[in-house]
N, C-alpha and C. Protein backbone atom coordinates (compact mmCIF):
# COMPACT_ATOMS: atom_id res chain seq x y z
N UNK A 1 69.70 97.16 75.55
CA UNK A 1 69.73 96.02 74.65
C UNK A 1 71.18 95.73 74.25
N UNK A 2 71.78 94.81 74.02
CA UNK A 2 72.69 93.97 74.05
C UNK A 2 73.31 94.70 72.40
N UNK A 3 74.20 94.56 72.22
CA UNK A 3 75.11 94.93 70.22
C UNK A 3 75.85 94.65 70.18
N UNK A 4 75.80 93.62 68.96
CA UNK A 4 77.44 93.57 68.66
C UNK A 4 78.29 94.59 68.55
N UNK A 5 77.91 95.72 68.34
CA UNK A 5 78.65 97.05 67.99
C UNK A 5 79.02 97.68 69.45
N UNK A 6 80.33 97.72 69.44
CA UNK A 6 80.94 98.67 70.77
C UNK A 6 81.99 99.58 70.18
N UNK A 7 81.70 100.81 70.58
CA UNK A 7 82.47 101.89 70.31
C UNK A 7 83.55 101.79 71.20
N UNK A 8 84.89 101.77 70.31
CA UNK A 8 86.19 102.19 70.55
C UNK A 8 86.60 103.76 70.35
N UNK A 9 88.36 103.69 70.96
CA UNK A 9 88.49 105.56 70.38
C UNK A 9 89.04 105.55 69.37
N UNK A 10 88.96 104.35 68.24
CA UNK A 10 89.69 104.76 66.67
C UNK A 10 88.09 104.67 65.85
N UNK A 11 87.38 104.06 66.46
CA UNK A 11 85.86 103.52 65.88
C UNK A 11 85.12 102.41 65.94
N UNK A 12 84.69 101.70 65.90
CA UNK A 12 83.73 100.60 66.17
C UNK A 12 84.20 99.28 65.94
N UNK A 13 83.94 98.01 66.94
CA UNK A 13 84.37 96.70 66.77
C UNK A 13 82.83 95.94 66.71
N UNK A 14 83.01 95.06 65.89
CA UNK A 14 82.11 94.15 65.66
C UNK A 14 82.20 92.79 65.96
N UNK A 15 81.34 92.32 66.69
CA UNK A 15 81.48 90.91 67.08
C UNK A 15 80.62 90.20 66.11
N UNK A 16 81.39 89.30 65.07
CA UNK A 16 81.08 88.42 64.35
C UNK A 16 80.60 86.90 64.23
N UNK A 17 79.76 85.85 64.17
CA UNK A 17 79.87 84.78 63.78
C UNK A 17 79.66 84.23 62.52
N UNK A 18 80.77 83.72 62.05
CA UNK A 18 80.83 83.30 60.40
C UNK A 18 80.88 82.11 60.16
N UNK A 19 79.77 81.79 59.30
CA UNK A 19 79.77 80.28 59.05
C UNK A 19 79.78 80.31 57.40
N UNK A 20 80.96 79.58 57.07
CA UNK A 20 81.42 79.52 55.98
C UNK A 20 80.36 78.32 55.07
N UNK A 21 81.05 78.14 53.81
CA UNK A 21 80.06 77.23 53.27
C UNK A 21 78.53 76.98 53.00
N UNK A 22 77.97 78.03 53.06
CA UNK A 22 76.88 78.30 53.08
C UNK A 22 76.00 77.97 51.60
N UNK A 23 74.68 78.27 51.91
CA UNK A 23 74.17 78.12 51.06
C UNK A 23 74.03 79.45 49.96
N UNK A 24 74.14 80.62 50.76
CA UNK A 24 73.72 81.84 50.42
C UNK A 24 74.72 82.75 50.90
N UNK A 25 75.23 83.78 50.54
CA UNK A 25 75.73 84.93 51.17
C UNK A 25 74.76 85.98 51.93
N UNK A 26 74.64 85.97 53.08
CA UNK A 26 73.83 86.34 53.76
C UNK A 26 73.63 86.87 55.08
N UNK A 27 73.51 88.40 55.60
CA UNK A 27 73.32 88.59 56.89
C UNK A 27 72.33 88.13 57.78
N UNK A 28 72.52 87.24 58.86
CA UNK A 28 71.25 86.04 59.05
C UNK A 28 70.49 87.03 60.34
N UNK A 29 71.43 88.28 60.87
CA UNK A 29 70.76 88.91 62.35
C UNK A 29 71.50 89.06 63.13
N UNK A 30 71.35 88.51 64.68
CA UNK A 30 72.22 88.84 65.79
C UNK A 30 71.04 88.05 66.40
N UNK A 31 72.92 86.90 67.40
CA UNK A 31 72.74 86.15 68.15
C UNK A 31 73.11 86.42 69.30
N UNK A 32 72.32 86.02 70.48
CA UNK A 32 73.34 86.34 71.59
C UNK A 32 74.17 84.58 72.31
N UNK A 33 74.98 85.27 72.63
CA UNK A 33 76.39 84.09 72.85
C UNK A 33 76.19 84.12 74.30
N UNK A 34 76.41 82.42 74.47
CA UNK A 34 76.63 81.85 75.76
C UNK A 34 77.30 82.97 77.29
N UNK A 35 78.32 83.50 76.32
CA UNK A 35 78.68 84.38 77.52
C UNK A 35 78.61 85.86 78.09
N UNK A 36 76.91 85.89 76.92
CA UNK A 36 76.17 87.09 77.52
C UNK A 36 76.43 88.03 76.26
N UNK A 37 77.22 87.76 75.09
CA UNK A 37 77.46 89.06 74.48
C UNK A 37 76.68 89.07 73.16
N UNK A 38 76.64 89.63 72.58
CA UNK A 38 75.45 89.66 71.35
C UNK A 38 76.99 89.51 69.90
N UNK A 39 76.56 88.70 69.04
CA UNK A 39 77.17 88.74 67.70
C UNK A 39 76.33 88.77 66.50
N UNK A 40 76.65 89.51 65.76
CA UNK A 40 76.36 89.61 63.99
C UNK A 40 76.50 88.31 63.29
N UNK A 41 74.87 87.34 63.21
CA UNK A 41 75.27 86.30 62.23
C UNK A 41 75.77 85.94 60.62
N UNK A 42 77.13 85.85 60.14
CA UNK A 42 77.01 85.83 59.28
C UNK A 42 76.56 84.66 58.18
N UNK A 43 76.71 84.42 57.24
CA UNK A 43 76.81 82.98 55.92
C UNK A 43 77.53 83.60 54.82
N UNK A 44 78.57 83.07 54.17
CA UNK A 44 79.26 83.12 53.39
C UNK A 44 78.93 81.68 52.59
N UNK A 45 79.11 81.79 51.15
CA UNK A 45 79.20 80.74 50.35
C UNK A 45 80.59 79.94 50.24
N UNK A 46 81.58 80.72 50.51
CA UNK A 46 83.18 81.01 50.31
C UNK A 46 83.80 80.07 51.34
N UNK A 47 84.59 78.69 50.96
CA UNK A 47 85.35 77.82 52.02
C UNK A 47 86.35 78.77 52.91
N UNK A 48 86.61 78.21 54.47
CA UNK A 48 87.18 78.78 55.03
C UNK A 48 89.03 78.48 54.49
N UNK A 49 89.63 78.55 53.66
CA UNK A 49 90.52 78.16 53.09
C UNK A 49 91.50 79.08 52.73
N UNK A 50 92.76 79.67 52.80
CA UNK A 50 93.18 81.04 52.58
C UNK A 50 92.69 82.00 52.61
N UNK A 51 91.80 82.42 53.52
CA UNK A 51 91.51 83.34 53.77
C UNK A 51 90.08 83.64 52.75
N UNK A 52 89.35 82.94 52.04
CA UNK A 52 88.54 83.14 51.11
C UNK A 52 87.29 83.50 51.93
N UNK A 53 87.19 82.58 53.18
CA UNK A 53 85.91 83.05 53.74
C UNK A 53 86.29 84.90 54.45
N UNK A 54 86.72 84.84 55.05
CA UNK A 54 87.66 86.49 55.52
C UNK A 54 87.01 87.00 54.40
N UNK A 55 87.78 87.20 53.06
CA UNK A 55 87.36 88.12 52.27
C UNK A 55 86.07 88.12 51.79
N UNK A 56 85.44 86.84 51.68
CA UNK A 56 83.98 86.93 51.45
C UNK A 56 83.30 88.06 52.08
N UNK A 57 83.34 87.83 54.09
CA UNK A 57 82.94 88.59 54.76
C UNK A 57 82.53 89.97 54.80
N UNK A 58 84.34 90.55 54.69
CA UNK A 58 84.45 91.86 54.30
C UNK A 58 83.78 92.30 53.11
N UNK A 59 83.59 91.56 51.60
CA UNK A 59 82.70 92.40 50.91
C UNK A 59 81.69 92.02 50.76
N UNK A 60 81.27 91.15 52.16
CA UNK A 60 79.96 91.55 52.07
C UNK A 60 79.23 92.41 52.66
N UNK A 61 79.76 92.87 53.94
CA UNK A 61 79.41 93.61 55.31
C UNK A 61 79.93 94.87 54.62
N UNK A 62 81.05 95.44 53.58
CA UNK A 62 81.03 96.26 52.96
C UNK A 62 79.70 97.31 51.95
N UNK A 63 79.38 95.99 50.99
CA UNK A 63 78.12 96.13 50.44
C UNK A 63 76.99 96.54 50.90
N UNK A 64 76.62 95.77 52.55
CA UNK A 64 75.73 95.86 53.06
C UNK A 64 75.93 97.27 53.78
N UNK A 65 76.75 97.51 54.26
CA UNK A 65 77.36 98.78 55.23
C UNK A 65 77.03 100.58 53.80
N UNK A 66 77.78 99.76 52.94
CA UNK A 66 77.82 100.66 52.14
C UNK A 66 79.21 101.66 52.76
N UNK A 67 80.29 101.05 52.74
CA UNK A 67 81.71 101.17 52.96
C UNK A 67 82.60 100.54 52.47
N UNK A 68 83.80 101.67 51.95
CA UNK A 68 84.73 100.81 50.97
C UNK A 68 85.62 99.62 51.97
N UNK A 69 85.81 98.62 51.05
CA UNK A 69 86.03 97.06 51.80
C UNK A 69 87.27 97.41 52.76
N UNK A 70 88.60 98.63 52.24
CA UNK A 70 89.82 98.75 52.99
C UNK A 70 89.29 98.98 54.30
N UNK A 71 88.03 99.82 55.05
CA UNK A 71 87.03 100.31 55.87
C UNK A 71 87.23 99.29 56.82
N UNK A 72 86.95 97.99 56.57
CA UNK A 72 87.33 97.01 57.68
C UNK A 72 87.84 95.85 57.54
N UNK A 73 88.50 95.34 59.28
CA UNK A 73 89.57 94.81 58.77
C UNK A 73 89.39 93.77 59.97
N UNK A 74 89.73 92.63 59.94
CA UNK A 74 89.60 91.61 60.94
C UNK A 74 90.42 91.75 61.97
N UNK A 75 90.27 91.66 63.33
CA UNK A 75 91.29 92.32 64.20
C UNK A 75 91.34 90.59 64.95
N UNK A 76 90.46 89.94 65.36
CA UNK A 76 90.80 88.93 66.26
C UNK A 76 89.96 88.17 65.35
N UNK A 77 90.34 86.55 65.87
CA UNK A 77 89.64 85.55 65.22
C UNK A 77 90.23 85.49 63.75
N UNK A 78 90.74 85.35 62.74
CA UNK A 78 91.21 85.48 61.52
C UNK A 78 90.34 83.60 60.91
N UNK A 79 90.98 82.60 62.11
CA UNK A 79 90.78 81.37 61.70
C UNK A 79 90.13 80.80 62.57
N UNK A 80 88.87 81.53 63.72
CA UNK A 80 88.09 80.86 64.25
C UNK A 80 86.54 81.76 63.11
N UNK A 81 85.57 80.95 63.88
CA UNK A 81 83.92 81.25 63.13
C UNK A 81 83.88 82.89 63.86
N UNK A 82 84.10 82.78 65.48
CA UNK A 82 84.19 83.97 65.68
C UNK A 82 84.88 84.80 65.79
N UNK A 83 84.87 85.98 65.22
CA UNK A 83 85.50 87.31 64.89
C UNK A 83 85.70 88.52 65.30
N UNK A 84 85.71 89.21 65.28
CA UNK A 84 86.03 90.93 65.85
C UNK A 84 86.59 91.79 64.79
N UNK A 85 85.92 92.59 64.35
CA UNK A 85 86.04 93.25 62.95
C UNK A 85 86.17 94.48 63.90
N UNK A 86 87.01 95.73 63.04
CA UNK A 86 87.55 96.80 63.30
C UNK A 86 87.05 97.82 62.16
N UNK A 87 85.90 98.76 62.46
CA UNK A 87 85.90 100.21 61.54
C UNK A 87 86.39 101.14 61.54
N UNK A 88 87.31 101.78 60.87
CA UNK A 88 87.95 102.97 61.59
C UNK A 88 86.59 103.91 61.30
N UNK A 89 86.91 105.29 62.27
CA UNK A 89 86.33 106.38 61.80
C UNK A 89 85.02 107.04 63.24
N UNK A 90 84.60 107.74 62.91
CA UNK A 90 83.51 108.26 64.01
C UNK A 90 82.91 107.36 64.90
N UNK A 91 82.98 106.81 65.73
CA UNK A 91 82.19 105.89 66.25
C UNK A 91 80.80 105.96 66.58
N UNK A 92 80.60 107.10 67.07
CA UNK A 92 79.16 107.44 67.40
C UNK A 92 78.33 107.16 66.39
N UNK A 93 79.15 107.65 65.05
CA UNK A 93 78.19 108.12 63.85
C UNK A 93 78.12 106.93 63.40
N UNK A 94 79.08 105.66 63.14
CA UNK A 94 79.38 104.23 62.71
C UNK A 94 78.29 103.88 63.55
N UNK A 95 78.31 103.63 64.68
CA UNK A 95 77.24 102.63 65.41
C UNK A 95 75.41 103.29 65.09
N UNK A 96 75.44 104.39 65.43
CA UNK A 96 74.01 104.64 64.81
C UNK A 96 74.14 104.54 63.59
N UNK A 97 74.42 104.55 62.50
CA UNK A 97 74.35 104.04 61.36
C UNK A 97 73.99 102.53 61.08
N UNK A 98 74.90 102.28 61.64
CA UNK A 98 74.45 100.06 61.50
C UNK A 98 73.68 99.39 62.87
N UNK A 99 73.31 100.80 63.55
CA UNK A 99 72.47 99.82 64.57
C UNK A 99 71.00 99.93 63.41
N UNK A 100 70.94 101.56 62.58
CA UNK A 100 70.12 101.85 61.79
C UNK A 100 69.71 100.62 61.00
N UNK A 101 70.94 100.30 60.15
CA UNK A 101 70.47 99.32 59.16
C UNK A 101 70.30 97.65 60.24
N UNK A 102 70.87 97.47 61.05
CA UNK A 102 70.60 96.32 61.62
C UNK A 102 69.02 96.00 62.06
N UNK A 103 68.41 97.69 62.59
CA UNK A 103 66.92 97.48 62.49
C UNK A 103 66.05 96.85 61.48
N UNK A 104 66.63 97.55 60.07
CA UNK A 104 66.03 96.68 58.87
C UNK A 104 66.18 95.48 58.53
N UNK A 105 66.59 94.64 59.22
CA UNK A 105 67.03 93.25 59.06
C UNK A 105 65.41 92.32 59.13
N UNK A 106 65.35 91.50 58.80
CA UNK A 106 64.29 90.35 58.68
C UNK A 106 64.33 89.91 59.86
């Protein structure tokens, strides 16, 4: 099965789509993308505007992760919808962890 989550050797990258302006702050699931790869849908309430949607992101995927916000950090995409987020730390243990909670998703 397809994940946004791919283990690196510092720890895990996440393939993101963020759509700002939202109605809700909200993890919407996982989409898979035109060119075969699976992304993490996000919604932010927060305009994409200095960086407000960015930080939205991070504390929210923090909250949800249950990881302090320094934990991750936007590596590609900064000012497109799609993203690539960076976790440092165990990878093995990072990805079964949020493939864990990604199961609980709606």
């Amino acid at each position: 099965m397809a994940s946004p989550f791919t283990e690196i050797a510092l720890g895990l990258k996440v393939a993101v789509r963020l759509t700002p302006k939202a109605s809700r702050d909200r993890v919407e699931g996982t989409q898979a993308e035109a060119d075969g790869g699976m992304v993490l849908k996000v919604s932010v309430t927060a305009v994409p505007e200095d960086g407000k949607a960015n930080s939205a992101l991070i504390k929210l995927l923090a909250k949800e992760w249950r990881l302090p916000k320094s934990a991750i950090e936007i590596v590609h995409g900064a000012t497109d919808r799609r993203k690539t987020l960076f976790i440092g730390g165990d990878a093995g243990q990072l990805r079964q962890s949020l493939e864990e909670w990604m199961a609980k998703l709606p």
